[in-house]
Each structure stands twice: as structure tokens, then as C-alpha cells.
PDB file of N, CA and C in Angstrom:
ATOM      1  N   UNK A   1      94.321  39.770  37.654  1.00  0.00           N
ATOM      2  CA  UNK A   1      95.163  38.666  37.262  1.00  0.00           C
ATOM      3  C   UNK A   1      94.410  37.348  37.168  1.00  0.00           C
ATOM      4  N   UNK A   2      93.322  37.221  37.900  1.00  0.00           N
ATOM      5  CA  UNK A   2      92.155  36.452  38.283  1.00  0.00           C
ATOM      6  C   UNK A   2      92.069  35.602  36.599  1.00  0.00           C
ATOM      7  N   UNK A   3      91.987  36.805  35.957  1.00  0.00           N
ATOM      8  CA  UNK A   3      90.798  36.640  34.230  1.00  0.00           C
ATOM      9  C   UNK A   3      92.209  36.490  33.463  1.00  0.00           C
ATOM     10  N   UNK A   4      93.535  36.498  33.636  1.00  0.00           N
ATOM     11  CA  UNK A   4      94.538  36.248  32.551  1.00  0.00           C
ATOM     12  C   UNK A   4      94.871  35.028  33.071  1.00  0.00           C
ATOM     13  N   UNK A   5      94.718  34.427  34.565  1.00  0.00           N
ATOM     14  CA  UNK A   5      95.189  32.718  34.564  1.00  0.00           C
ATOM     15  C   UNK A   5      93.874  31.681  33.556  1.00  0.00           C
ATOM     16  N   UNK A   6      92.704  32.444  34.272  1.00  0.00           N
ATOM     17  CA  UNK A   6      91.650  31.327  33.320  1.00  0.00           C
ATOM     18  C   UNK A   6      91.605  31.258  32.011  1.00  0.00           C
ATOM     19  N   UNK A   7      92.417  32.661  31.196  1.00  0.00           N
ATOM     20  CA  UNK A   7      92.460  32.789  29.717  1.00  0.00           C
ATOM     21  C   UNK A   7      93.751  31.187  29.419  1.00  0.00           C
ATOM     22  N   UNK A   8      94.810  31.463  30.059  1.00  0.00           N
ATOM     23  CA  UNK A   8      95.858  30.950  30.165  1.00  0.00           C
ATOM     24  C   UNK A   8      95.572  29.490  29.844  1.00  0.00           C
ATOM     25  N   UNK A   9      94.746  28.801  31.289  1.00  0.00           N
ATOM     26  CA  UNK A   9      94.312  27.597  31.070  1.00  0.00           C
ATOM     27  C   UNK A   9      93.398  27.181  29.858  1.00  0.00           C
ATOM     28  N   UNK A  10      92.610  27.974  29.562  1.00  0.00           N
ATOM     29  CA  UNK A  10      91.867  27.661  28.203  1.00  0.00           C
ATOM     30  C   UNK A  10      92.810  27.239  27.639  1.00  0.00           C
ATOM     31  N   UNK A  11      93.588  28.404  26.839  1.00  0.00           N
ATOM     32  CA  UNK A  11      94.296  28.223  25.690  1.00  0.00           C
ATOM     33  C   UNK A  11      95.480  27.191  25.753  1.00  0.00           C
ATOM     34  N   UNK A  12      95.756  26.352  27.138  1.00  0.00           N
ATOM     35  CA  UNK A  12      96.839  25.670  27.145  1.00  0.00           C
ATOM     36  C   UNK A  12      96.681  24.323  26.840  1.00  0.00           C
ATOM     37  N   UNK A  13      94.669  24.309  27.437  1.00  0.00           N
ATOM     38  CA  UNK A  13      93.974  23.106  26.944  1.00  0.00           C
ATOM     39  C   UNK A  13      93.376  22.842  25.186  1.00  0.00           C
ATOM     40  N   UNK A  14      93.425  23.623  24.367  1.00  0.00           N
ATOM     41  CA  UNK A  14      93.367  23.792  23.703  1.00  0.00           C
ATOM     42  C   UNK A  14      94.429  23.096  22.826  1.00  0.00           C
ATOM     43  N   UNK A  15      94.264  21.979  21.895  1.00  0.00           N
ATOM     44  CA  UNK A  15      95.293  21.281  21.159  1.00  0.00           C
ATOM     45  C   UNK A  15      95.867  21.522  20.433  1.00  0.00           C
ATOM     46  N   UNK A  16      94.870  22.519  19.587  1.00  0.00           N
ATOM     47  CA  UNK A  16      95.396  23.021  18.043  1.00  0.00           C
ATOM     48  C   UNK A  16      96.472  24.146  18.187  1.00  0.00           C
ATOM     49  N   UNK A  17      96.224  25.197  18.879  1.00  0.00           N
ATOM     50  CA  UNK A  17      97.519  26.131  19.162  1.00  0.00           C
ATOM     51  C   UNK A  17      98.964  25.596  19.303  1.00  0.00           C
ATOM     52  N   UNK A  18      99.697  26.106  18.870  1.00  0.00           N
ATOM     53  CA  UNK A  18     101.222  25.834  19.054  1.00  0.00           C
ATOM     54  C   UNK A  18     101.930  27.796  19.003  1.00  0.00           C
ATOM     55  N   UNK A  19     103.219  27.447  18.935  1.00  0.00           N
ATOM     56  CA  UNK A  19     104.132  28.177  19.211  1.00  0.00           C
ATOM     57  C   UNK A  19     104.094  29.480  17.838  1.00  0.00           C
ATOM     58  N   UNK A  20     103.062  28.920  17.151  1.00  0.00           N
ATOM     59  CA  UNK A  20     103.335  29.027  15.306  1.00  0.00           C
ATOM     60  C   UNK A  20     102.035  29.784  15.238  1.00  0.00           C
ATOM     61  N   UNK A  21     100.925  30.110  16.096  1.00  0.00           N
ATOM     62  CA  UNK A  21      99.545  30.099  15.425  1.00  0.00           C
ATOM     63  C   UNK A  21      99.647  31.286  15.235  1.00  0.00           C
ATOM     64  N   UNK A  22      98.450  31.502  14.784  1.00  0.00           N
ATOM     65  CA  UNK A  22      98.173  32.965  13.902  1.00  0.00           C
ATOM     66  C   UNK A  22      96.737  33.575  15.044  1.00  0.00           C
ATOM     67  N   UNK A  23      96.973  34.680  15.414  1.00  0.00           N
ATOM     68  CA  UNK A  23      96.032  34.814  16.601  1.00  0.00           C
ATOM     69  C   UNK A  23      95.437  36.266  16.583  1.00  0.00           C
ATOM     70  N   UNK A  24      94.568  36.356  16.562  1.00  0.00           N
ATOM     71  CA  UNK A  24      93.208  37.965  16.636  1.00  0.00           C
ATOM     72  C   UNK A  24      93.186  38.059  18.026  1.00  0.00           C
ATOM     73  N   UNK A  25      92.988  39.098  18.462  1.00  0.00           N
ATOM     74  CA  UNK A  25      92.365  39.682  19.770  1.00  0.00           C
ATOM     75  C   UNK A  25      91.349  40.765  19.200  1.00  0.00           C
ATOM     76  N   UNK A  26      90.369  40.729  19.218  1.00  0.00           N
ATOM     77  CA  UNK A  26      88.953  41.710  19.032  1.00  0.00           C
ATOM     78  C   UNK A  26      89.124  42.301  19.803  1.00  0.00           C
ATOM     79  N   UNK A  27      88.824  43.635  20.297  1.00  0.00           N
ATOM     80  CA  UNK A  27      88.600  44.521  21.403  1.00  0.00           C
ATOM     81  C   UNK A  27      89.360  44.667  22.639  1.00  0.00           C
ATOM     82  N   UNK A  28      90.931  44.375  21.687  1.00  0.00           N
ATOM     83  CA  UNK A  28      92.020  44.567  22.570  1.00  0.00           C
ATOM     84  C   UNK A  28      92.221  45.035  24.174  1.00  0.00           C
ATOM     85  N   UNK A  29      91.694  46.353  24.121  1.00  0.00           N
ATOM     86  CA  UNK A  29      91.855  47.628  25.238  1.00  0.00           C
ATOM     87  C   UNK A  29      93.091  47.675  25.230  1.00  0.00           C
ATOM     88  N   UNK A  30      93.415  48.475  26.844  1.00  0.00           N
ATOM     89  CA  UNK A  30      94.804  47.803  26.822  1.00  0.00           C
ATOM     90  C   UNK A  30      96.063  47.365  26.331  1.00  0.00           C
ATOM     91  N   UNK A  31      95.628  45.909  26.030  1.00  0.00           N
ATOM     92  CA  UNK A  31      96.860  44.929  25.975  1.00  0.00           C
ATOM     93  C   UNK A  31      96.989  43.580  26.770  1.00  0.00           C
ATOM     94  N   UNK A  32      95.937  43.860  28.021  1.00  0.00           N
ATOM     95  CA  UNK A  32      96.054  43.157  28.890  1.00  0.00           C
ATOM     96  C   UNK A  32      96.290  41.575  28.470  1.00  0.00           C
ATOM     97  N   UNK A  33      95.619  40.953  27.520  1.00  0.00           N
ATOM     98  CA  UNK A  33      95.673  39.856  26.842  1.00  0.00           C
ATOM     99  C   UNK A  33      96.444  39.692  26.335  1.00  0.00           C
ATOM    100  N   UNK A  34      97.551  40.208  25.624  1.00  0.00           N
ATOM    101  CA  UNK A  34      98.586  40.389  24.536  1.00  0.00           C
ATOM    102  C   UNK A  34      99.606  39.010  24.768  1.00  0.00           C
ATOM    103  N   UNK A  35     100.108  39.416  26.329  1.00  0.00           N
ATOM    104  CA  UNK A  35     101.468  38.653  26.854  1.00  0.00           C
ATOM    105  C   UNK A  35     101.273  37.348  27.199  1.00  0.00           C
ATOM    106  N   UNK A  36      99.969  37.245  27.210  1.00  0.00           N
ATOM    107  CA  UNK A  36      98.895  35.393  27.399  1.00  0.00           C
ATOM    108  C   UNK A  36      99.665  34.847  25.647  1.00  0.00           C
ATOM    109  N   UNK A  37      98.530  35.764  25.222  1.00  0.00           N
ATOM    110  CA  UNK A  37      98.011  35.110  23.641  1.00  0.00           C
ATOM    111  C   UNK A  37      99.542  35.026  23.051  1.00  0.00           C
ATOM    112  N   UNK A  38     100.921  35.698  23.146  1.00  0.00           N
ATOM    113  CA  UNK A  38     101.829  35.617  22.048  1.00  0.00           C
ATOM    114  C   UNK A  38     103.098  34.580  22.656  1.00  0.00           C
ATOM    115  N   UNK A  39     101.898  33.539  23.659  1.00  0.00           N
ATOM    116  CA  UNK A  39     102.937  32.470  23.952  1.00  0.00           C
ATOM    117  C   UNK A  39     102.726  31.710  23.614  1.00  0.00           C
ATOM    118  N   UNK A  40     101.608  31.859  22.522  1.00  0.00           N
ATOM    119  CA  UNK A  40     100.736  31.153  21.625  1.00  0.00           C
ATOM    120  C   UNK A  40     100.925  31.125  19.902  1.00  0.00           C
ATOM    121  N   UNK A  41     101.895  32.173  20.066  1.00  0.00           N
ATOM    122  CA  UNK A  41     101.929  32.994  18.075  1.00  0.00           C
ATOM    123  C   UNK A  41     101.932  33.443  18.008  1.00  0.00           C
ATOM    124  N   UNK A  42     101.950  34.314  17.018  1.00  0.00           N
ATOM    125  CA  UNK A  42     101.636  35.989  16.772  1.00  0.00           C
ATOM    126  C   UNK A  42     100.366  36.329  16.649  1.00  0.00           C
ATOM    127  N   UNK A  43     100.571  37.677  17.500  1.00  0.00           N
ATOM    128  CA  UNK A  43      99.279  38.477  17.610  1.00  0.00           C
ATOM    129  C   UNK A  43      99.092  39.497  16.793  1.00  0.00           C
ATOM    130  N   UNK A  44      97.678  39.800  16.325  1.00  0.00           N
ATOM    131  CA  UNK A  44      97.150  40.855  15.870  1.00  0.00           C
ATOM    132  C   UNK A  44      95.908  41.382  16.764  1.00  0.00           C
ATOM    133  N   UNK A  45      95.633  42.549  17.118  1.00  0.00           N
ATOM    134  CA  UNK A  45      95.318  43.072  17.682  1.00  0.00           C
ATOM    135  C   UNK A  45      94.019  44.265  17.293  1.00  0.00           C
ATOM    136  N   UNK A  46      92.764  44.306  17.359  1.00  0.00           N
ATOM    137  CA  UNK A  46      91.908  44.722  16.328  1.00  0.00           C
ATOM    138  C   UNK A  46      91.096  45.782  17.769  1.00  0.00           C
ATOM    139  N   UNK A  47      91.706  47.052  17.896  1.00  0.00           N
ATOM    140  CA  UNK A  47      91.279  48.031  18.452  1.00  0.00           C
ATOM    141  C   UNK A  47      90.298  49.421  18.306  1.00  0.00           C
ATOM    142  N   UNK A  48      89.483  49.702  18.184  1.00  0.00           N
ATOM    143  CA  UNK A  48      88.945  50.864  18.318  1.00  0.00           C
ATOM    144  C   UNK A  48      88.675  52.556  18.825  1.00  0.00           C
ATOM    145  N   UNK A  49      89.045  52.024  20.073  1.00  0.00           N
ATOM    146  CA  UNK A  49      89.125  53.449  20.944  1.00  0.00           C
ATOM    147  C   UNK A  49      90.786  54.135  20.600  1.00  0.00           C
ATOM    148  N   UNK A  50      90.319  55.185  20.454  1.00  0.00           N
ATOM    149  CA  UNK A  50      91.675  55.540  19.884  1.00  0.00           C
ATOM    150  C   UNK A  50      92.699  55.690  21.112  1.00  0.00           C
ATOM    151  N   UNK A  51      92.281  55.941  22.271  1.00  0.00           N
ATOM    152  CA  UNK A  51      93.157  55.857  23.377  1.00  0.00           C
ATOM    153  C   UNK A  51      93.929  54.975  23.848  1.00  0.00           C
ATOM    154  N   UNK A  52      93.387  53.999  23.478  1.00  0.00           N
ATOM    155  CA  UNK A  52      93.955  52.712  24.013  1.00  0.00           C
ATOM    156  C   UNK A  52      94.694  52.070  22.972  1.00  0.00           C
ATOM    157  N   UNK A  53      94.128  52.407  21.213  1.00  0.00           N
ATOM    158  CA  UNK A  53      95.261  52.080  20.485  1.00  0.00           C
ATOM    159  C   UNK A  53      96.570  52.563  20.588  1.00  0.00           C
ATOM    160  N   UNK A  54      96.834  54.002  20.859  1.00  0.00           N
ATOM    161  CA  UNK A  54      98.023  54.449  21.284  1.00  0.00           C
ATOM    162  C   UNK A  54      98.704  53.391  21.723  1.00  0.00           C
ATOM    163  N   UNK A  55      98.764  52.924  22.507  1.00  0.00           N
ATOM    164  CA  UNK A  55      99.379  52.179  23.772  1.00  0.00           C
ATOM    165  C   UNK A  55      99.203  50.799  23.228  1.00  0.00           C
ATOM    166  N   UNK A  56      98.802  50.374  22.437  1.00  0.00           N
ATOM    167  CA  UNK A  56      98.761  48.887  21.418  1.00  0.00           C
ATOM    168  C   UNK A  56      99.666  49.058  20.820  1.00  0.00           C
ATOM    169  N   UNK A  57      99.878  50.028  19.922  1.00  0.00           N
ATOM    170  CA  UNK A  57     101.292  49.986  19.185  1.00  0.00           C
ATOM    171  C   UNK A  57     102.322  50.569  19.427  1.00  0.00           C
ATOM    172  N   UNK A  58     102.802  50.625  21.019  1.00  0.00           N
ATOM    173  CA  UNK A  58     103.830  50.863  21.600  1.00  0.00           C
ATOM    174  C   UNK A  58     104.402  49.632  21.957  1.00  0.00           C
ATOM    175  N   UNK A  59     103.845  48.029  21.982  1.00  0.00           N
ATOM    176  CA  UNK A  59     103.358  46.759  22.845  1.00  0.00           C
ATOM    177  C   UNK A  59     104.458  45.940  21.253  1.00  0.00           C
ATOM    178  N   UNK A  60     105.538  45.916  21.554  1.00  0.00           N
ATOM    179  CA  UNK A  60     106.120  44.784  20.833  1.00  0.00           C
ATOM    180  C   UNK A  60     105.833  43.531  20.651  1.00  0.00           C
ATOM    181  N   UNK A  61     104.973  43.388  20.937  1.00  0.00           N
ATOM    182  CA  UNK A  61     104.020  41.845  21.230  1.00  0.00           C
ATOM    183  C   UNK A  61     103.086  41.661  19.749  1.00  0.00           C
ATOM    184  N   UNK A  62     102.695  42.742  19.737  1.00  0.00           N
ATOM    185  CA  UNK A  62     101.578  42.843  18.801  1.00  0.00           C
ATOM    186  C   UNK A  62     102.273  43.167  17.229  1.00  0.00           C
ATOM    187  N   UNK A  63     102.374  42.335  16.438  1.00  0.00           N
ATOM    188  CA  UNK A  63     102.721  42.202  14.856  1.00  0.00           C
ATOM    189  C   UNK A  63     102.184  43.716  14.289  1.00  0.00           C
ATOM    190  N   UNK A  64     100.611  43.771  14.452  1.00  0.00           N
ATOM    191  CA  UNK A  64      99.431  44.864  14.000  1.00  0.00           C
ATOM    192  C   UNK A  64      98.457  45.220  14.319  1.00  0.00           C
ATOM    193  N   UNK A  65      98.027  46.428  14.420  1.00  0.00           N
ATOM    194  CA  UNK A  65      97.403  47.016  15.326  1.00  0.00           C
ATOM    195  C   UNK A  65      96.197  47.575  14.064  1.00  0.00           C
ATOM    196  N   UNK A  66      94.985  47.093  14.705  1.00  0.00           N
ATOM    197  CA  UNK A  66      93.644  47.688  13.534  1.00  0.00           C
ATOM    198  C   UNK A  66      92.772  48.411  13.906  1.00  0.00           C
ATOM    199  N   UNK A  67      92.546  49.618  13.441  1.00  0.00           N
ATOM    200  CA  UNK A  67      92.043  50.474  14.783  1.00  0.00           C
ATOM    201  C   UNK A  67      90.421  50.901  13.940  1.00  0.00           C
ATOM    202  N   UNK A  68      90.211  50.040  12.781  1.00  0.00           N
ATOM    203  CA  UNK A  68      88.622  50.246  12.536  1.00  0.00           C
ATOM    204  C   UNK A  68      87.673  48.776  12.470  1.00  0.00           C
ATOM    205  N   UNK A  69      86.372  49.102  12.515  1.00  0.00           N
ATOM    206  CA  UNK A  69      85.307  48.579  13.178  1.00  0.00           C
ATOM    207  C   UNK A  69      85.744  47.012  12.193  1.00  0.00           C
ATOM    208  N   UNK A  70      85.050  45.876  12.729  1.00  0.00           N
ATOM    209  CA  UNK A  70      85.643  44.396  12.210  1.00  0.00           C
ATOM    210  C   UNK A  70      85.382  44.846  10.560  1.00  0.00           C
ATOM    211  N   UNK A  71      86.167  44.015   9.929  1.00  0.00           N
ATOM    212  CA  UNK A  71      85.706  43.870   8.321  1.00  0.00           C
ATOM    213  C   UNK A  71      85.143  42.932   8.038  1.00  0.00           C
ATOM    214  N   UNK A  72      84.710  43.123   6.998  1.00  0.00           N
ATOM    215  CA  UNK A  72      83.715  41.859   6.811  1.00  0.00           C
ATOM    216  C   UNK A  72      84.673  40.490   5.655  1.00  0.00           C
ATOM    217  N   UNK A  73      85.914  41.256   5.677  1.00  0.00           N
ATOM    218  CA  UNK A  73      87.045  40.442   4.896  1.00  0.00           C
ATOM    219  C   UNK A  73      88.385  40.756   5.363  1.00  0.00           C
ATOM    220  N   UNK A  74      88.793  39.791   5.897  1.00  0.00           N
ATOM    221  CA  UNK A  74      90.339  40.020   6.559  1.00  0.00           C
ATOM    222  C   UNK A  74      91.519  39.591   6.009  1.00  0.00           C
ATOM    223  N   UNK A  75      93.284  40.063   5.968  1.00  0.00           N
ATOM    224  CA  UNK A  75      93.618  40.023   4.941  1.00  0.00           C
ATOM    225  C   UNK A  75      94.182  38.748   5.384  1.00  0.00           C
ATOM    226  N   UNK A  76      94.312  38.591   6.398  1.00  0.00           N
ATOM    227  CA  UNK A  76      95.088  37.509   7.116  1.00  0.00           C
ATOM    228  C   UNK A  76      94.261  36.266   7.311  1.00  0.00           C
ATOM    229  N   UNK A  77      94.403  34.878   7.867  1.00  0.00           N
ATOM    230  CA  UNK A  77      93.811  34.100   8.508  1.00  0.00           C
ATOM    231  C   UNK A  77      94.465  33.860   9.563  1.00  0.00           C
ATOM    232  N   UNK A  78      93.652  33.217  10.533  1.00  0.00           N
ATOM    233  CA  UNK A  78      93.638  33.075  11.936  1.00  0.00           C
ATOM    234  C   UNK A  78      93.399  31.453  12.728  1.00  0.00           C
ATOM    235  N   UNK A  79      94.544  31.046  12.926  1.00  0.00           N
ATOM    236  CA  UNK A  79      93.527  29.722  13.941  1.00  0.00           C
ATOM    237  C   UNK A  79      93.239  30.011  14.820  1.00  0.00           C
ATOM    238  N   UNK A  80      92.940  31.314  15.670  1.00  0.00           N
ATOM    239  CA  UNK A  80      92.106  31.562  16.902  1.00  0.00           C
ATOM    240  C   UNK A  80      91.994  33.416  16.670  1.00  0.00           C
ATOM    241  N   UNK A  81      90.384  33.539  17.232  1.00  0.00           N
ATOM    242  CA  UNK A  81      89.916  34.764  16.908  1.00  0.00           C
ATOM    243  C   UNK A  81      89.461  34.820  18.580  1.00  0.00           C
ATOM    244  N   UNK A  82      90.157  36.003  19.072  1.00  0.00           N
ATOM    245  CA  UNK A  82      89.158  36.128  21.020  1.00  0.00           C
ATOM    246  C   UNK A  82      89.000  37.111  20.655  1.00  0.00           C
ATOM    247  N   UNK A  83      87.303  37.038  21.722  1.00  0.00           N
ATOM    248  CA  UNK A  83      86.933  38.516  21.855  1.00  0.00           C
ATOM    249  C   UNK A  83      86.725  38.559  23.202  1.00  0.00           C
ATOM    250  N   UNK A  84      87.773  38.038  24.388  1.00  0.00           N
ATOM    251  CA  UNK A  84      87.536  37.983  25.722  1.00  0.00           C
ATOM    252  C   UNK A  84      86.994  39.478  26.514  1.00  0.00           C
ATOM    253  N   UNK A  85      87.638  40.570  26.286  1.00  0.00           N
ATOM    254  CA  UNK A  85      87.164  41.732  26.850  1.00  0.00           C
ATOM    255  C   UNK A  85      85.544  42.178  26.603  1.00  0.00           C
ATOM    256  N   UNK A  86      85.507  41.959  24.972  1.00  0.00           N
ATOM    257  CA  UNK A  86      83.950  42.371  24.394  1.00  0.00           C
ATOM    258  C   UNK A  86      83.192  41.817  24.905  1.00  0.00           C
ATOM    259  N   UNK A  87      83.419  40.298  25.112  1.00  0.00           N
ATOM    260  CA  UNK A  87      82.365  39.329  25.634  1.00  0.00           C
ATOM    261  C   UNK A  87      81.740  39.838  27.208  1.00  0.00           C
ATOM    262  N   UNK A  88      82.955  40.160  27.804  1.00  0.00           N
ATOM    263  CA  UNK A  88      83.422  40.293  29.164  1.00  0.00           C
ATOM    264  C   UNK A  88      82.318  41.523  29.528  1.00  0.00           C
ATOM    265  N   UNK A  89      81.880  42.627  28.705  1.00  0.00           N
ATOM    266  CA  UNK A  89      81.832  43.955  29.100  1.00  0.00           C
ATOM    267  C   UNK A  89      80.689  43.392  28.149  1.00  0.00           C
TER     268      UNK A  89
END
């Protein structure tokens, strides 16, 4: 719970976010991040392991769930892209 308050405070200090933003999570896992980031906007959610996508798109939180490697063209835009777990590991 330690690593979802300090996500929390980032993003609360953060000016540009509002209620409205458009938001990526890279290397989802989990979900664990999900219920932070979509008090922020809507989430999209960009997963890999197929195990853990399961369980991403069970997560009403998450708009869409992308379960192959980044693209090099996305269809959407984003005012915030995290890759807190990837970074993390």
C-alpha cells in the first residue's frame, strides 16, 4: 500500500490532470494501479502476460485492455503515460 500512497501524491501534485484525462498504464500486472489512476480519467491499460490480462479485463475501471508489445503508433492520445511497475521491476 506503501507504493499506491506515493503514486497518489505524485499524481495529486501534478496540475495538468483533472477528472477528464486520458491515462496509459504500461505494464499493468495486476491492476494494482488502476483504482489510483481512474480518479484521475480514464484508463487504458497496456498488458502483456497473458495471466494477468485475464484479470485486467474483468477490472471495470479499465476502458481497454492491450495485451501486445508497445506500438510504435497509438490510436488514442494520452495526457499521462506510467510505467510505474516496469520502472519498479
Amino acid at each position: 500500500m506503501k507504493g499506491e500512497r506515493v503514486i497518489l501524491k505524485i499524481l495529486q501534485r501534478t496540475e495538468f490532470l483533472t477528472k477528464t484525462s486520458e491515462i496509459l498504464e504500461i505494464g499493468a500486472g495486476m491492476g494494482q494501479n488502476i483504482q489510483i489512476l481512474s480518479k484521475f480519467g480514464g484508463v487504458d491499460a497496456l498488458e502483456i502476460n497473458p495471466y494477468t490480462v485475464e484479470s485486467l479485463n474483468d477490472m471495470p475501471s479499465i476502458r481497454n485492455v492491450m495485451d501486445k508489445p508497445i506500438l510504435s503508433h497509438l490510436n488514442n492520445k494520452y495526457d499521462i503515460i506510467c510505467a510505474f511497475d516496469v520502472i519498479e521491476h
